[in-house]
C-alpha atoms as a PDB file:
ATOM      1  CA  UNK A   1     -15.736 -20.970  -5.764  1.00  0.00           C
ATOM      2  CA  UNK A   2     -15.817 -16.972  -5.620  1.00  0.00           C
ATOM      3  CA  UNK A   3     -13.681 -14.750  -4.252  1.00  0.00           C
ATOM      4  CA  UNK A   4     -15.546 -14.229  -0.912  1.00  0.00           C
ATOM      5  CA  UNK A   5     -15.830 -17.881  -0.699  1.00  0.00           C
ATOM      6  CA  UNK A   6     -12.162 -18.760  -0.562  1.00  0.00           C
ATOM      7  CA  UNK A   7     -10.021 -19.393   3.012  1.00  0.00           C
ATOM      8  CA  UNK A   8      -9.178 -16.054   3.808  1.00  0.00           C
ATOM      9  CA  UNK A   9      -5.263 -15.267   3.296  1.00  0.00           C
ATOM     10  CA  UNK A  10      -5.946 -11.547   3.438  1.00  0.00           C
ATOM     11  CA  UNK A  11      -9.525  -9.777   3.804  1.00  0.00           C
ATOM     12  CA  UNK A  12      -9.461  -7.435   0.704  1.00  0.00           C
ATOM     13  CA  UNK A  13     -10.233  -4.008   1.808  1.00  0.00           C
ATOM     14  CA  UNK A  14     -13.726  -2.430   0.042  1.00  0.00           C
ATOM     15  CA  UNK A  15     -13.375  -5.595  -2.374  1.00  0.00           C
ATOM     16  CA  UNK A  16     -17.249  -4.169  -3.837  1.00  0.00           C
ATOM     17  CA  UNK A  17     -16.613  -0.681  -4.116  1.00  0.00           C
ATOM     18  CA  UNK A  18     -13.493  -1.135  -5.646  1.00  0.00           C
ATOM     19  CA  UNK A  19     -15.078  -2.998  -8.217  1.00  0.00           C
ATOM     20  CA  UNK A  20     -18.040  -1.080  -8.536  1.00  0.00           C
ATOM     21  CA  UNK A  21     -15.214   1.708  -9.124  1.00  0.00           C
ATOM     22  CA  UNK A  22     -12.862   0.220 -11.404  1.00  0.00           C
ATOM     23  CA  UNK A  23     -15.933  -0.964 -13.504  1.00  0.00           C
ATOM     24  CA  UNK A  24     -14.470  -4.017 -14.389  1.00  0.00           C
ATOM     25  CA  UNK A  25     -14.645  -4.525 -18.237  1.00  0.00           C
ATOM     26  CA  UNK A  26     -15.473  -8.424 -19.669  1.00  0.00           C
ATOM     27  CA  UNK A  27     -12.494  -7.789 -22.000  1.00  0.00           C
ATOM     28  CA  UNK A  28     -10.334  -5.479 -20.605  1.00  0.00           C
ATOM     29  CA  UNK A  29      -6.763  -5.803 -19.171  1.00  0.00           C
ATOM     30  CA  UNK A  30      -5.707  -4.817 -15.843  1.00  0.00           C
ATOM     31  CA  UNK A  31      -3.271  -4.728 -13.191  1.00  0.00           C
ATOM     32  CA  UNK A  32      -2.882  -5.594  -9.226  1.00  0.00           C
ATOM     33  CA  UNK A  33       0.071  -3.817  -8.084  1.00  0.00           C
ATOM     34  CA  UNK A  34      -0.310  -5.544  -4.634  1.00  0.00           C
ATOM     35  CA  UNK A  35      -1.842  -9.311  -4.909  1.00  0.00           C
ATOM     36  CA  UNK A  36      -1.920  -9.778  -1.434  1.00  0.00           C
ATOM     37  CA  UNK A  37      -3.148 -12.942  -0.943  1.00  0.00           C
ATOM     38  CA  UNK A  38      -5.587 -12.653  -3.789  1.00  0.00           C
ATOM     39  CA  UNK A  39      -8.498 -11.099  -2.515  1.00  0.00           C
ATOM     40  CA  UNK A  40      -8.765  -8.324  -5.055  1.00  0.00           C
ATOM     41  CA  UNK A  41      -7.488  -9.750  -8.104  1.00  0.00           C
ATOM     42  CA  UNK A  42     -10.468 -12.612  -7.391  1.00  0.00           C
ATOM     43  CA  UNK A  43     -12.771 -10.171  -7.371  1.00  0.00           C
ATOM     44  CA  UNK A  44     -11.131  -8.532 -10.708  1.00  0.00           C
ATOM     45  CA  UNK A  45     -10.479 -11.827 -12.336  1.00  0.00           C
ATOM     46  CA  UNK A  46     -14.620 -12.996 -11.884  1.00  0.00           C
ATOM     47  CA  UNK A  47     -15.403 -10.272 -13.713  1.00  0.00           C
ATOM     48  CA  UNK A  48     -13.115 -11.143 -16.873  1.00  0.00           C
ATOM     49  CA  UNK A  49     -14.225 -13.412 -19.703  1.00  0.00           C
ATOM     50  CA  UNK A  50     -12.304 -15.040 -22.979  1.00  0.00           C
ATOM     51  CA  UNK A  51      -9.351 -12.246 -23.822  1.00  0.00           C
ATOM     52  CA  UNK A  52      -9.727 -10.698 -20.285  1.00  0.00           C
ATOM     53  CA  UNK A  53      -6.021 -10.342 -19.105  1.00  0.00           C
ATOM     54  CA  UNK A  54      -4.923  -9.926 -15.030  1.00  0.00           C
ATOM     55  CA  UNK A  55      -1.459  -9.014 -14.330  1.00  0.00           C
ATOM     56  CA  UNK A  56      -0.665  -9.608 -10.446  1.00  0.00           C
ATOM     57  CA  UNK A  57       2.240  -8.071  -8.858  1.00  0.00           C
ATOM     58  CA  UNK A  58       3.537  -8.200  -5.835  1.00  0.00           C
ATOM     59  CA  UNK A  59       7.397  -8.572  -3.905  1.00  0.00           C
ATOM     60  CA  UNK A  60       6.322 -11.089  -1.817  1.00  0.00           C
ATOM     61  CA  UNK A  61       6.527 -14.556  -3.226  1.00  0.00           C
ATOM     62  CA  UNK A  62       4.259 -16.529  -0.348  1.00  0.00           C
ATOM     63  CA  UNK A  63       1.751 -13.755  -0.973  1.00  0.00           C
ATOM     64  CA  UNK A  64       1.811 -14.609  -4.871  1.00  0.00           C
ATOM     65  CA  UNK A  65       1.636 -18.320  -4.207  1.00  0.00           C
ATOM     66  CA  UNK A  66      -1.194 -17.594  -2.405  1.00  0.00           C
ATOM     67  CA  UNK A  67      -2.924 -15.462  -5.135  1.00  0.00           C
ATOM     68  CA  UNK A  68      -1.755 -17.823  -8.035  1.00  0.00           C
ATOM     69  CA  UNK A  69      -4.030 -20.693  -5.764  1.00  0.00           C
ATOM     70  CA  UNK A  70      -6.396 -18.571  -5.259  1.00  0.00           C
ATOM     71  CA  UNK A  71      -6.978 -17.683  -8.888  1.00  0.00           C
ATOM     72  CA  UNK A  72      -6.892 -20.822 -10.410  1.00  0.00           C
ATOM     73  CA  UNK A  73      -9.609 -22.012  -8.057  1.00  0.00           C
ATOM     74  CA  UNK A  74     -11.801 -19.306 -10.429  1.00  0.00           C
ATOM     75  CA  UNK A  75     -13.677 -21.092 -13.170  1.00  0.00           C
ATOM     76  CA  UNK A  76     -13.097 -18.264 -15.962  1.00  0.00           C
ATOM     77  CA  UNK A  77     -11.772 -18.157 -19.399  1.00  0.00           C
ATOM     78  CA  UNK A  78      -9.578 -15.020 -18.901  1.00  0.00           C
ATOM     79  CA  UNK A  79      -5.959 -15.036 -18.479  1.00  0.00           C
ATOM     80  CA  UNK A  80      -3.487 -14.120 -15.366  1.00  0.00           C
ATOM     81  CA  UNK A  81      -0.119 -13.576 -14.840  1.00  0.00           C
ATOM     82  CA  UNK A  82       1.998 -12.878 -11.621  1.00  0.00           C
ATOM     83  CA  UNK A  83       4.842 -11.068 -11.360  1.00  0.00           C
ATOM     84  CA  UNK A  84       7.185 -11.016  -8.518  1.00  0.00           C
ATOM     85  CA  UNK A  85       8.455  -7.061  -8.410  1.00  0.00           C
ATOM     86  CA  UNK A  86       7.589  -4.018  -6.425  1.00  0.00           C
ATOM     87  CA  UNK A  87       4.935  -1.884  -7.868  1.00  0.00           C
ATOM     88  CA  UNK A  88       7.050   1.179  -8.621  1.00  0.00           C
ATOM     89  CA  UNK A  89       8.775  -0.748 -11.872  1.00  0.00           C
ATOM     90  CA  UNK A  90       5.096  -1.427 -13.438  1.00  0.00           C
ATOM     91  CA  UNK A  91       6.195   0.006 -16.644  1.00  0.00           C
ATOM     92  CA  UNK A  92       9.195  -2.316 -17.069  1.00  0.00           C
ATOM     93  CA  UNK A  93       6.649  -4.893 -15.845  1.00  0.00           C
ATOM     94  CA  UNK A  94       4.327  -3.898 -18.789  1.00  0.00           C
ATOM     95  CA  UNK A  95       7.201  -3.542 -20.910  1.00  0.00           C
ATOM     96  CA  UNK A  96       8.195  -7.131 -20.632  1.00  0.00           C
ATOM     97  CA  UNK A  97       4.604  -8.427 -20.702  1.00  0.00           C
ATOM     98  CA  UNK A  98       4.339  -6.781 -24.266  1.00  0.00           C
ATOM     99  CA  UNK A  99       1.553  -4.712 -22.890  1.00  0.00           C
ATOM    100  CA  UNK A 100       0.895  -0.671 -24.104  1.00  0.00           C
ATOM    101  CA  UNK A 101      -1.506   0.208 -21.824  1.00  0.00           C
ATOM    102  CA  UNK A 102      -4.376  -1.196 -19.786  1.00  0.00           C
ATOM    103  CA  UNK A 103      -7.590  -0.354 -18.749  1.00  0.00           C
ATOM    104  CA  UNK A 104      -7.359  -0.109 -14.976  1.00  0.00           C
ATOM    105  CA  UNK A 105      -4.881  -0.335 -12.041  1.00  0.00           C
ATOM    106  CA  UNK A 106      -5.253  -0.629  -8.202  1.00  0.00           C
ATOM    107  CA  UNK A 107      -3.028  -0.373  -5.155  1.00  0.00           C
ATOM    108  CA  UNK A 108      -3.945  -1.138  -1.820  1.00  0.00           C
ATOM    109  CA  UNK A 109      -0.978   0.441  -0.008  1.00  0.00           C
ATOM    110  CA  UNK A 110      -2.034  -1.545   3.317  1.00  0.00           C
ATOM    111  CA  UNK A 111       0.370  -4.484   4.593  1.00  0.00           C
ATOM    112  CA  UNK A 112      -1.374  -7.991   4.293  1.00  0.00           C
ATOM    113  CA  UNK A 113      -3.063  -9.714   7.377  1.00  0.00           C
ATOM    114  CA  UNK A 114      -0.725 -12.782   6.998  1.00  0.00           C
ATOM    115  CA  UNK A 115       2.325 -10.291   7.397  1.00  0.00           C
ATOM    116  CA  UNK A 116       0.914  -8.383  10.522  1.00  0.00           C
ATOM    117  CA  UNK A 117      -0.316 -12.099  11.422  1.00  0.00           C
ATOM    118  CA  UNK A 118       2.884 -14.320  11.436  1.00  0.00           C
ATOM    119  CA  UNK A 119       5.214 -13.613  14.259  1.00  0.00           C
ATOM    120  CA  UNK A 120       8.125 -14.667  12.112  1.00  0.00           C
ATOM    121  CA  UNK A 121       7.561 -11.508   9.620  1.00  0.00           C
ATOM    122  CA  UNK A 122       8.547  -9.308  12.235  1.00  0.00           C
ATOM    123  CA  UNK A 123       5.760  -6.599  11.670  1.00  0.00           C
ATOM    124  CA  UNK A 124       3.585  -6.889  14.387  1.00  0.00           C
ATOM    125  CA  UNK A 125       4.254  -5.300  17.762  1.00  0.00           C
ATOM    126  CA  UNK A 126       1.668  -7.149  20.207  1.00  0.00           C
ATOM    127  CA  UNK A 127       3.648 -10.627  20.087  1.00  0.00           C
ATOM    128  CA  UNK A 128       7.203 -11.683  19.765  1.00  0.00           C
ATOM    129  CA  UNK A 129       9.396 -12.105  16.526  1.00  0.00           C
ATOM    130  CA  UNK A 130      12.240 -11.478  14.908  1.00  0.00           C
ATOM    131  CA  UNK A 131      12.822  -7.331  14.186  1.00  0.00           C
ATOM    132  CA  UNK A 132      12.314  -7.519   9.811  1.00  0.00           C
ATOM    133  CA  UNK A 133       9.696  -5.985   8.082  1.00  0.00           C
ATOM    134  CA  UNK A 134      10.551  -7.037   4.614  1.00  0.00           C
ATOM    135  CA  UNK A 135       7.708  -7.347   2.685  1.00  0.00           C
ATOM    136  CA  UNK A 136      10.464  -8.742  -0.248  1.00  0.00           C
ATOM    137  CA  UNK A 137      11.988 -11.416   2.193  1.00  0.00           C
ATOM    138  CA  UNK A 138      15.282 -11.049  -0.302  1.00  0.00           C
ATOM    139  CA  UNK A 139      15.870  -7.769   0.628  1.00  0.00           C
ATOM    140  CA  UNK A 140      18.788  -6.639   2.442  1.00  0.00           C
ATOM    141  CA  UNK A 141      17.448  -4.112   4.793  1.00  0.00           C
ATOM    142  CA  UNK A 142      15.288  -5.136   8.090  1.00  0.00           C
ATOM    143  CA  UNK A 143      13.793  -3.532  10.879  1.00  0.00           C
ATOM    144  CA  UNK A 144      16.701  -5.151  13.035  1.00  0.00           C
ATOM    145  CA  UNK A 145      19.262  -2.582  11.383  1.00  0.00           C
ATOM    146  CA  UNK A 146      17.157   0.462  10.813  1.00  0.00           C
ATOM    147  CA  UNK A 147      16.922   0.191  14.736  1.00  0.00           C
ATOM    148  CA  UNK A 148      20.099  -0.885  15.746  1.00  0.00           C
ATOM    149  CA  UNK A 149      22.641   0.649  12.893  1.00  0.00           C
ATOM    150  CA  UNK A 150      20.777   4.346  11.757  1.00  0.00           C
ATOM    151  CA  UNK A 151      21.922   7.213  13.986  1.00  0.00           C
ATOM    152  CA  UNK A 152      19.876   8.529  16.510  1.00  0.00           C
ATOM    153  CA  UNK A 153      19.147  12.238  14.045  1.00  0.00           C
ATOM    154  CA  UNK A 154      17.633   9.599  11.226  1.00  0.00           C
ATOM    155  CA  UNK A 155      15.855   7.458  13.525  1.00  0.00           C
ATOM    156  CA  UNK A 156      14.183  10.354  14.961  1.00  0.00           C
ATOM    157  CA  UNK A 157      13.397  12.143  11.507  1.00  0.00           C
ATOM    158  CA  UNK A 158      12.101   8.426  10.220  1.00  0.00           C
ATOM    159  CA  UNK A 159       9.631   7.879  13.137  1.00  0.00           C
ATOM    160  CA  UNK A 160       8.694  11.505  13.164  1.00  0.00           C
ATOM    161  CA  UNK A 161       7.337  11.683   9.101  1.00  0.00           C
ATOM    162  CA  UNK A 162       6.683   8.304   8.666  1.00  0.00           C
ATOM    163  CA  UNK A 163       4.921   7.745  11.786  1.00  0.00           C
ATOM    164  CA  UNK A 164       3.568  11.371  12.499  1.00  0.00           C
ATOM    165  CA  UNK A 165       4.784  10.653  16.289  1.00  0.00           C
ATOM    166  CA  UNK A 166       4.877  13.389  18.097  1.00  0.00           C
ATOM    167  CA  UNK A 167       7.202  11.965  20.590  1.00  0.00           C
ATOM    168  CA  UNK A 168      10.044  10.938  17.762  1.00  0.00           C
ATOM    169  CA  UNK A 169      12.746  12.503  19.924  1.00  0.00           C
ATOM    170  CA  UNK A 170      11.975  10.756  23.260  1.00  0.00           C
ATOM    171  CA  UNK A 171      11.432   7.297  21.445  1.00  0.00           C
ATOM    172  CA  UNK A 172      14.969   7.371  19.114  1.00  0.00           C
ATOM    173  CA  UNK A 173      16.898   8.562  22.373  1.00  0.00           C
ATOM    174  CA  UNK A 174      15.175   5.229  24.475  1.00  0.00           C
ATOM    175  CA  UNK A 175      16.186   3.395  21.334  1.00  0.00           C
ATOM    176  CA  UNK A 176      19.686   4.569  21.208  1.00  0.00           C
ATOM    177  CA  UNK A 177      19.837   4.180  25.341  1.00  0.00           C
ATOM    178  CA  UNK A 178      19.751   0.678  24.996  1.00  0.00           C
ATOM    179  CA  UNK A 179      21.297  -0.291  22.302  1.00  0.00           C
ATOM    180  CA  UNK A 180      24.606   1.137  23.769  1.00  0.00           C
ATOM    181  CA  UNK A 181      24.366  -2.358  26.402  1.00  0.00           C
ATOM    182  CA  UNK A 182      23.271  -4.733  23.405  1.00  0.00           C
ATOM    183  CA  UNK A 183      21.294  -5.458  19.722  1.00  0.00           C
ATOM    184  CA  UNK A 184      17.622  -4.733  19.837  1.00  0.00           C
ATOM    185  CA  UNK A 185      15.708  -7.632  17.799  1.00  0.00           C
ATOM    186  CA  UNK A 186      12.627  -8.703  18.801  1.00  0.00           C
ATOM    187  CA  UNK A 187       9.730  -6.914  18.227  1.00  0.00           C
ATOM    188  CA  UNK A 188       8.000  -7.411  21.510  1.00  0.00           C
ATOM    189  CA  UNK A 189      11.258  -6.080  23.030  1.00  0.00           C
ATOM    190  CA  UNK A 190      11.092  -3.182  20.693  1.00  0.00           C
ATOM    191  CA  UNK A 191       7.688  -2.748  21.466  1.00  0.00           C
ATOM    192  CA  UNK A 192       8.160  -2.306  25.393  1.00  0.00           C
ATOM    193  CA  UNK A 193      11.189  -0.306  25.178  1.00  0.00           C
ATOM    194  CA  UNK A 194       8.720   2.617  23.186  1.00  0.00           C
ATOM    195  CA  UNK A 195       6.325   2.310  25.584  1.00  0.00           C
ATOM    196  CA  UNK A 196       8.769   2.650  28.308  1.00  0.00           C
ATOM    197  CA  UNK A 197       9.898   6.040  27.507  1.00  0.00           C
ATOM    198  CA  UNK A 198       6.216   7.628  26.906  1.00  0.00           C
ATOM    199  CA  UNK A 199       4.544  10.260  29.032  1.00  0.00           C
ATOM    200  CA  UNK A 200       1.068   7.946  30.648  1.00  0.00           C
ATOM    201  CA  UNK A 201      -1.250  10.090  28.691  1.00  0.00           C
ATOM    202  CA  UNK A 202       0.570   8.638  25.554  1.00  0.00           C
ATOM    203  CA  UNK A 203       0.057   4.980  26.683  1.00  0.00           C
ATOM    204  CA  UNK A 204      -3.415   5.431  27.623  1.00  0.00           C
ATOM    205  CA  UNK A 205      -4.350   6.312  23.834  1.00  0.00           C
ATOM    206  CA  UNK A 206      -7.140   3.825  21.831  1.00  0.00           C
ATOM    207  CA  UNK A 207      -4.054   2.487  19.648  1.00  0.00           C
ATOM    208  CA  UNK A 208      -1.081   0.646  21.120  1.00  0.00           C
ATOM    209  CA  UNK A 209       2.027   3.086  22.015  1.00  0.00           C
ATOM    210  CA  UNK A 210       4.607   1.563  19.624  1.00  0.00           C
ATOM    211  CA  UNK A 211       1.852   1.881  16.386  1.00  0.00           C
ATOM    212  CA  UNK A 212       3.124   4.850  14.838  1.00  0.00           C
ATOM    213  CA  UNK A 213       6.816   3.985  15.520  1.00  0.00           C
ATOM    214  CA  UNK A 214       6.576   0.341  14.082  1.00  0.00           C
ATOM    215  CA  UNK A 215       4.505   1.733  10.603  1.00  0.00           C
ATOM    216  CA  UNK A 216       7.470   4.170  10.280  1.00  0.00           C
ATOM    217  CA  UNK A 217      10.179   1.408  10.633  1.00  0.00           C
ATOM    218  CA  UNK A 218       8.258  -0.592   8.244  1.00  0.00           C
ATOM    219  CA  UNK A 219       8.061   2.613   5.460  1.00  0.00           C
ATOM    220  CA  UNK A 220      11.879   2.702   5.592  1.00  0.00           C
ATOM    221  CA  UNK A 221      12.672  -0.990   5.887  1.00  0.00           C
ATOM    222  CA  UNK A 222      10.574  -1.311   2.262  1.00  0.00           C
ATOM    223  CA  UNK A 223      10.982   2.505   1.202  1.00  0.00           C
ATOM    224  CA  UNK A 224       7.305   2.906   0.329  1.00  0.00           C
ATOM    225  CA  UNK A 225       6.827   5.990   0.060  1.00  0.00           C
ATOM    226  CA  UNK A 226       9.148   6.425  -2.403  1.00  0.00           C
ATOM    227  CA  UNK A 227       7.656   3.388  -4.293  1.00  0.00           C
ATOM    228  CA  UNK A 228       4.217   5.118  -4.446  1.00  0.00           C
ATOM    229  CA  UNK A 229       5.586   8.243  -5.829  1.00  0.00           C
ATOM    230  CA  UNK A 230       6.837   6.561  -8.904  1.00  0.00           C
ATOM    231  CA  UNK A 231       3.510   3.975  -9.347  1.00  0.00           C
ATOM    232  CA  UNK A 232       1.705   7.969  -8.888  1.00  0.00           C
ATOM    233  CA  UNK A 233       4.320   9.494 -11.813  1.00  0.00           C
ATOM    234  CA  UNK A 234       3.865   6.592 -13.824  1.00  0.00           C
ATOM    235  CA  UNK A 235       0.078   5.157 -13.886  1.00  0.00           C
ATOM    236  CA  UNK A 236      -1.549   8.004 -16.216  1.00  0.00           C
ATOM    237  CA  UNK A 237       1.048   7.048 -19.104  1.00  0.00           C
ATOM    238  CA  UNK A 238       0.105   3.142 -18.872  1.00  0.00           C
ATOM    239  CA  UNK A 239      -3.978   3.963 -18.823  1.00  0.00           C
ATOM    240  CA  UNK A 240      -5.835   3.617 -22.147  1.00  0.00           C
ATOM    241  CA  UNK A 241      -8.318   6.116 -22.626  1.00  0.00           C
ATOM    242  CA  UNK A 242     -11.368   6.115 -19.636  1.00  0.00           C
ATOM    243  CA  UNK A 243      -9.318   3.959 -18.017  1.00  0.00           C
ATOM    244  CA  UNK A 244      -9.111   3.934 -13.787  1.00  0.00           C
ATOM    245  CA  UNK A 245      -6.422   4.006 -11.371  1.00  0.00           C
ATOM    246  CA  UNK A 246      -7.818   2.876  -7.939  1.00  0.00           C
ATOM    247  CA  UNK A 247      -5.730   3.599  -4.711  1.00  0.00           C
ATOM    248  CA  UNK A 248      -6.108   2.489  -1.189  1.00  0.00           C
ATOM    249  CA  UNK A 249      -4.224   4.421   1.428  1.00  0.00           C
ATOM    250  CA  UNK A 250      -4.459   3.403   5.199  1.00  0.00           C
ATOM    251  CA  UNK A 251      -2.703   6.833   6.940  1.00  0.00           C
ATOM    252  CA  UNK A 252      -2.560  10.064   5.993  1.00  0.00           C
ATOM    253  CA  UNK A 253       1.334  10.466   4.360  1.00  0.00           C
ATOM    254  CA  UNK A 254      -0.359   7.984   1.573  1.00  0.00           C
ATOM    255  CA  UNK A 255      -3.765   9.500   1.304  1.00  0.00           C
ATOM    256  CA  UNK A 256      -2.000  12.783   0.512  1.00  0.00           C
ATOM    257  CA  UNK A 257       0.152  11.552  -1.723  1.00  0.00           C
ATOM    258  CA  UNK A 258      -2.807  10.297  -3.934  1.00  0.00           C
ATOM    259  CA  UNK A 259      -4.635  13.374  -3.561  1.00  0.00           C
ATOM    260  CA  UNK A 260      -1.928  15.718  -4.809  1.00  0.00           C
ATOM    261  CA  UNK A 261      -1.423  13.449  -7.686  1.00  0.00           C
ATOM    262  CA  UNK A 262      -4.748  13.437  -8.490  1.00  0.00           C
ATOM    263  CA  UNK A 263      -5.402  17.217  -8.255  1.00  0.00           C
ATOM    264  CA  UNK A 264      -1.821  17.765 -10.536  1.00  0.00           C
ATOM    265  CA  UNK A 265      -3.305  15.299 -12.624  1.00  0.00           C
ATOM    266  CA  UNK A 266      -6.631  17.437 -12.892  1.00  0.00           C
ATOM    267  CA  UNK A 267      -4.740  20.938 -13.048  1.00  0.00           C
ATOM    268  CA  UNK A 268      -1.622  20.907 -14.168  1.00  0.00           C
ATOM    269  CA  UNK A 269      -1.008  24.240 -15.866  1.00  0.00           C
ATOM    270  CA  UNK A 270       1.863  25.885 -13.981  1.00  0.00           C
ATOM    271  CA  UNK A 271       0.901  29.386 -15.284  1.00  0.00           C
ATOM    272  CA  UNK A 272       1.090  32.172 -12.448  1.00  0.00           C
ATOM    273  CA  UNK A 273      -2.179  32.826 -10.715  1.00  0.00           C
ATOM    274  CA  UNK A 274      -2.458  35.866 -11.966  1.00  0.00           C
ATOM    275  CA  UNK A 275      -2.078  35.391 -15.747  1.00  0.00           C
ATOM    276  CA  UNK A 276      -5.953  36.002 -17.302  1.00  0.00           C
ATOM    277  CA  UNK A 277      -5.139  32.652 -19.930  1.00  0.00           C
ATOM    278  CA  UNK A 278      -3.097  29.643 -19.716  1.00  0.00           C
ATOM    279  CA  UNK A 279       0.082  29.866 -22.092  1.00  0.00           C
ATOM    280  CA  UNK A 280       1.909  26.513 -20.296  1.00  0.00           C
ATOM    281  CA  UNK A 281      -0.181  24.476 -22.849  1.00  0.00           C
ATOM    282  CA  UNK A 282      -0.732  21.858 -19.750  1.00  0.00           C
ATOM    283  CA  UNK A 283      -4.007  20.115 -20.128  1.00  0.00           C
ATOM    284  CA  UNK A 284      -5.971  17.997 -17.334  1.00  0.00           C
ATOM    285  CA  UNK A 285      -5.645  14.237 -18.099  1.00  0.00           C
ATOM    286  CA  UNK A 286      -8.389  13.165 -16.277  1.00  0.00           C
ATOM    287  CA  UNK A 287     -10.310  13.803 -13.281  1.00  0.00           C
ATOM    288  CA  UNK A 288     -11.092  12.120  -9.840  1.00  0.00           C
ATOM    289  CA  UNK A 289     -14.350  10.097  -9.512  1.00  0.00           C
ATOM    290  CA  UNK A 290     -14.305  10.489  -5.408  1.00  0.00           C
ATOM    291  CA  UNK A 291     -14.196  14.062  -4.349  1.00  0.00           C
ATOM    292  CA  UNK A 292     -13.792  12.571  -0.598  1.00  0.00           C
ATOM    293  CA  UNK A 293     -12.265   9.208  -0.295  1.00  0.00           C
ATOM    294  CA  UNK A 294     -14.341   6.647  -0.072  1.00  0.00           C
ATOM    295  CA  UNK A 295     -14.204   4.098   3.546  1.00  0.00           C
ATOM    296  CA  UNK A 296     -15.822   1.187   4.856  1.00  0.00           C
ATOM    297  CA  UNK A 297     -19.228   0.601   6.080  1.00  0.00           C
ATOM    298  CA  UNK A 298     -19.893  -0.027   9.790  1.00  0.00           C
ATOM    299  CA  UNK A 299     -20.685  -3.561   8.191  1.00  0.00           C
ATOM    300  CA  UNK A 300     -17.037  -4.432   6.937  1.00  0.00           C
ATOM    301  CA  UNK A 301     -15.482  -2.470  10.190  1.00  0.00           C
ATOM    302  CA  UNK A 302     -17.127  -4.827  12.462  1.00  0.00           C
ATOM    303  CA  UNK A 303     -15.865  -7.651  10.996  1.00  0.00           C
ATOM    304  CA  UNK A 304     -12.564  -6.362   9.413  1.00  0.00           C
ATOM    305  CA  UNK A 305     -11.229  -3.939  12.110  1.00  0.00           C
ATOM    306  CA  UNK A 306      -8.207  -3.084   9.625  1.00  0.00           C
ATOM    307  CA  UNK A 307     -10.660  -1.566   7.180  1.00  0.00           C
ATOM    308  CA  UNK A 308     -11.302   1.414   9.998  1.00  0.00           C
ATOM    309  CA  UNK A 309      -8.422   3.630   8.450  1.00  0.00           C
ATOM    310  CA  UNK A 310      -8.612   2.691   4.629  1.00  0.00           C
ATOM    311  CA  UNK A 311      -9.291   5.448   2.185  1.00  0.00           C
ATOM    312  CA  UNK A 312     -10.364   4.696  -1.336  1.00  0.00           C
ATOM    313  CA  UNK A 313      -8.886   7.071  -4.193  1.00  0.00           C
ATOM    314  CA  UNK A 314      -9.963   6.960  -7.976  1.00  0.00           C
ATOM    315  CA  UNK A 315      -9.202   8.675 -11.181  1.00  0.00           C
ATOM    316  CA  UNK A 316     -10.383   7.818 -14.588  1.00  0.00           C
ATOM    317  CA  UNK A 317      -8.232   9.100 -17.550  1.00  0.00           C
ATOM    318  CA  UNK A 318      -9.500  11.188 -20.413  1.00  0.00           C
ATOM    319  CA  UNK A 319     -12.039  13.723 -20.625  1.00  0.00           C
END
């Protein structure tokens, strides 16, 4: 059974060019910061023979039961581990797996289909469920408190960078308006009480009202972005020489985020423009091997509509 042949959990975003990209060695080790249901570390784990070595990570234990199913259904002689932990401690991760350094990474920064799928996760904004987020169900933080408990000044700040809305102010104030007469936690409820309070213009946008408002809730309820800032610090030390770091962002806080890293990674002497030689002593580590990110083809869009926003990132180590 291959990877595209398997009852889809979660449709892996660009699964060929982000093999084609990684350039999968027989031998090599590498890591899945975000299993998913599978769908990428399949496609990595076909490509490994005898002393091949997969190390899946991810803080959501159905999502690794699904992967760990999904991967022994692969006829191969290579090796895989999962590892229940978010992404930003993959050097402990390594560290504990006895492993130096590997020869490629990826993160695909989207959330899962089953999470926007199952009412019960609380991430979706089109049908009822309970106000969570968690991508770590053991967490103590959910979308139910971020709402209900933050004060309208961080609310507003929250939905304004994480979600890029431009009506941030208008939506915490509706939030805190109701929440004076009782608790806020269903996501459907949530979802109507945005959409109240925007001008008509707003609702009569391609993309559902509450969108950018429910993506920034969920970046706060699981503090991504601050996750992906130390997987970005971190990766280059954990590649072996020529080996790849893939990233998959799906708005444009990530996508920048990759993009600086990569172009620090690239240039990092700190000398003043106008100094004729380098004295910092700062040398590139590496350079990107996608000038512009790469996307999906109209093919996968059609029948992955998620895949419309999903930019591909990669940098190979060494010179």
């Amino acid at each position: 059974m291959t990877s595209g042949e398997f009852n889809i959990y979660h449709r892996p975003v660009m699964l060929e060019q982000v093999l084609d990209l990684l350039a999968v060695k027989s031998e090599g080790v590498y890591v899945d910061c975000t299993a998913g249901g599978g769908g990428h570390s399949a496609g990595i784990f076909e490509k490994l023979a005898s002393g091949g070595l997969l190390i899946c990570i991810d803080k959501d234990s159905r999502a690794l039961e699904e992967t760990q199913k999904r991967l022994k259904s692969i006829k191969s002689k290579a090796e895989f581990r999962l590892v229940k932990s978010d992404f930003s401690n993959i050097k402990d991760v390594l560290k504990k797996e006895d492993i130096d350094c590997v020869d490629g990474i990826l993160a695909d920064f989207g959330v899962s289909s089953h999470q926007l799928d199952e009412n019960h996760r609380g991430f979706g904004y089109m049908r009822s469920g309970p106000l969570d987020m968690r991508m770590d169900t053991d967490a103590s933080l959910t979308a139910a408190k971020v709402v209900n408990d933050y004060p309208r000044e961080e609310l507003e700040r929250i939905i304004h960078e994480y979600g890029e809305e431009r009506y941030s102010s208008r939506i915490a104030g509706a939030i805190c308006k109701v929440r004076e007469r009782r608790q806020i936690t269903d996501t459907e409820d949530l979802a109507g009480i945005i959409a109240s309070c925007l001008p008509s213009k707003a609702r009569r946008e391609h993309q559902h009202p509450a969108k950018r408002t429910f993506q920034a809730i969920r970046i706060e309820v699981n503090q991504e972005l601050g996750s992906i800032a130390g997987l970005l610090s971190d990766f280059p030390d954990l590649l072996a020489d020529q080996g790849r770091f893939a990233a998959i962002s799906f708005h444009s806080l990530e996508d920048r985020m990759v993009k600086d890293a990569f172009r620090k990674l690239e240039n990092p002497c700190v000398c003043p423009k106008d100094f004729p030689v380098c004295n910092c002593g700062k040398i590139p580590l590496g350079r990107s091997l996608t000038g512009k990110p790469v996307t999906a083809d109209d093919e996968e869009t059609e029948f992955n509509p998620r895949a419309r926003s999903a930019k591909l990132r990669v940098f190979i180590k060494g010179s």
